[in-house]
Protein backbone atom coordinates (compact mmCIF):
# COMPACT_ATOMS: atom_id res chain seq x y z
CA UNK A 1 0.47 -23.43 9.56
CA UNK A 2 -0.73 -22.08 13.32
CA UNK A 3 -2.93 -19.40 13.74
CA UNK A 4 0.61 -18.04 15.58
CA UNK A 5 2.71 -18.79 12.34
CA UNK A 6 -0.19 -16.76 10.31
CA UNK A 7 -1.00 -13.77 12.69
CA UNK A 8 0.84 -10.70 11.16
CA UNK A 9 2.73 -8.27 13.28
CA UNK A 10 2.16 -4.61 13.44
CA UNK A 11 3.57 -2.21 11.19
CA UNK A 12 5.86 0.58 12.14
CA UNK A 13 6.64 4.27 11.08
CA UNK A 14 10.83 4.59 11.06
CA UNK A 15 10.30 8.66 12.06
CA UNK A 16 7.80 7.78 15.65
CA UNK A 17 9.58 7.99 18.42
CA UNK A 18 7.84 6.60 21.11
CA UNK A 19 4.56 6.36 19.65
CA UNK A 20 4.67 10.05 18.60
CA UNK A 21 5.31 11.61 14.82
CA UNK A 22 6.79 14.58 15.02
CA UNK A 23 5.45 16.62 11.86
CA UNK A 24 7.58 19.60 11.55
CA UNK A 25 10.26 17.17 11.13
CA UNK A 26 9.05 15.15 7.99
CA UNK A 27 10.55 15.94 4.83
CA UNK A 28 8.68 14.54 2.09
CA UNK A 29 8.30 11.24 3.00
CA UNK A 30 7.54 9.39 6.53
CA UNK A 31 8.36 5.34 5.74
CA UNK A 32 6.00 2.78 7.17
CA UNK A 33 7.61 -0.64 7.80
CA UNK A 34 6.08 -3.70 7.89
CA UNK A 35 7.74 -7.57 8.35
CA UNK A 36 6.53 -10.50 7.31
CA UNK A 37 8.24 -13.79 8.27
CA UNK A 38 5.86 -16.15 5.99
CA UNK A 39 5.50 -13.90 3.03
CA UNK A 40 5.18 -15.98 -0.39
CA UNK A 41 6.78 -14.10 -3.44
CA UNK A 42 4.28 -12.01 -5.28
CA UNK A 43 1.80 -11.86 -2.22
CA UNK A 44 -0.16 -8.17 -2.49
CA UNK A 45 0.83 -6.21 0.70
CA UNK A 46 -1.77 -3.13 1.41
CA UNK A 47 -0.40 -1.05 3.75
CA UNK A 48 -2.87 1.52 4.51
CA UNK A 49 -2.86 4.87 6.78
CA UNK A 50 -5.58 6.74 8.37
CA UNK A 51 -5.82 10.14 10.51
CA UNK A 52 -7.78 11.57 12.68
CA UNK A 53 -8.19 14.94 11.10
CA UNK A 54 -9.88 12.58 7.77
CA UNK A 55 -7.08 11.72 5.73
CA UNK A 56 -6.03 7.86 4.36
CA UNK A 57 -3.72 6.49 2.10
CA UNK A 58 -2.78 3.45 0.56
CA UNK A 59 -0.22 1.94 -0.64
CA UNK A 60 -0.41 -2.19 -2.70
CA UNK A 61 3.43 -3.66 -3.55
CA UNK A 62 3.94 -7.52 -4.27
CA UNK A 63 6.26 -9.25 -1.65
CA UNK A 64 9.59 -9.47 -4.08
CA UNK A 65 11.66 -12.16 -0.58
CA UNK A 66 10.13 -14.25 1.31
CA UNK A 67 10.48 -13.59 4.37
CA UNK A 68 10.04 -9.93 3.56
CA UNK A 69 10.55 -6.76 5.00
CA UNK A 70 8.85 -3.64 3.21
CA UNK A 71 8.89 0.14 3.46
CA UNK A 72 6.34 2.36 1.91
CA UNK A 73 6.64 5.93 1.42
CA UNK A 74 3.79 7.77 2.86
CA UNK A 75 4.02 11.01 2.04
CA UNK A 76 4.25 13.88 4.78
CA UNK A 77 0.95 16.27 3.99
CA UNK A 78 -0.80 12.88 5.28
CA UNK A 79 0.41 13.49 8.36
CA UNK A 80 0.74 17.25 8.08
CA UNK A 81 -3.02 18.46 6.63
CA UNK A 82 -5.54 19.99 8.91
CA UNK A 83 -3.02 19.03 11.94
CA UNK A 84 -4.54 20.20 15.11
CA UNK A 85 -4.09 19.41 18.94
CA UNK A 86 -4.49 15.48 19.76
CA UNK A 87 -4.44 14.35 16.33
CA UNK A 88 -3.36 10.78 15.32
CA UNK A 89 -2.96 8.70 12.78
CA UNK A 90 -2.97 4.66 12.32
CA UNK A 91 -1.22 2.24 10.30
CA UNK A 92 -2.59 -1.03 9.05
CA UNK A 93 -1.79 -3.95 6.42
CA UNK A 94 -3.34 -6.69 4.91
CA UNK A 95 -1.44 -9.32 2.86
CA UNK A 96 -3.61 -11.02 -0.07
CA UNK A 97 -2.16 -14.46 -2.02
CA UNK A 98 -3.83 -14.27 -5.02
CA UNK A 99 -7.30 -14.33 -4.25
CA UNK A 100 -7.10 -15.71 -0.89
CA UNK A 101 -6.92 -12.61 1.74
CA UNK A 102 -4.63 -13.91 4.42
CA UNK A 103 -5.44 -11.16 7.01
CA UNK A 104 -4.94 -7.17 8.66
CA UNK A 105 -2.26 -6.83 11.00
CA UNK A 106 -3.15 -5.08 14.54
CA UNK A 107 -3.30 -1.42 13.57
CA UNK A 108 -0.43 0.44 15.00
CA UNK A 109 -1.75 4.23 16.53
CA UNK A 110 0.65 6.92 16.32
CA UNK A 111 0.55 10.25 18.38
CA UNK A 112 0.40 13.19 15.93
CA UNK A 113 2.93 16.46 16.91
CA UNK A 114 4.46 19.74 15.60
């Protein structure tokens, strides 16, 4: 396999537009996204989330397609707790195949509004 074929491609929140979340909107849940063309079944995806304002979250599901595409359900008060002016938030995942780490994809930064 290249080091093209391996190198994992940026995950995505379905609710940014334009590189901006806008809070107010959320309901419960904002849904990160993440593809992976050479997912094996049963790889461990962590999808993780941090903010500016000190919060994180993390999420671990096993591939169940290969290729796969996965959501996660992040919930909103990550996005939403001690929100203040020029706050942001980023979105990273790593994939693990058993005990062989296979790498973090680029972390995605998204624009935090009311």
């Amino acid at each position: 396999m290249t080091a093209q074929e391996k190198a994992l491609e940026a995950p995505f929140l379905k609710e940014a537009v334009e590189g901006v979340l806008y809070v107010d909107q959320l309901k419960e849940y904002a849904h990160g996204q993440v593809v992976i063309l050479s997912a094996s079944l049963e790889d461990k995806i962590t999808f993780k989330v941090w903010t500016t304002t000190g919060n994180n979250w993390s999420e671990t599901k096993s591939a169940e397609s290969a290729p796969s595409v996965m959501v996660f359900d992040i919930p909103a008060d990550i996005f939403t707790k001690n929100m203040q002016p020029g706050a942001g938030a980023n979105l990273q995942y790593s994939v693990k195949r058993g005990k062989q780490d296979l790498g973090e994809s680029p972390a995605t930064k998204i624009r935090l509004e009311k």
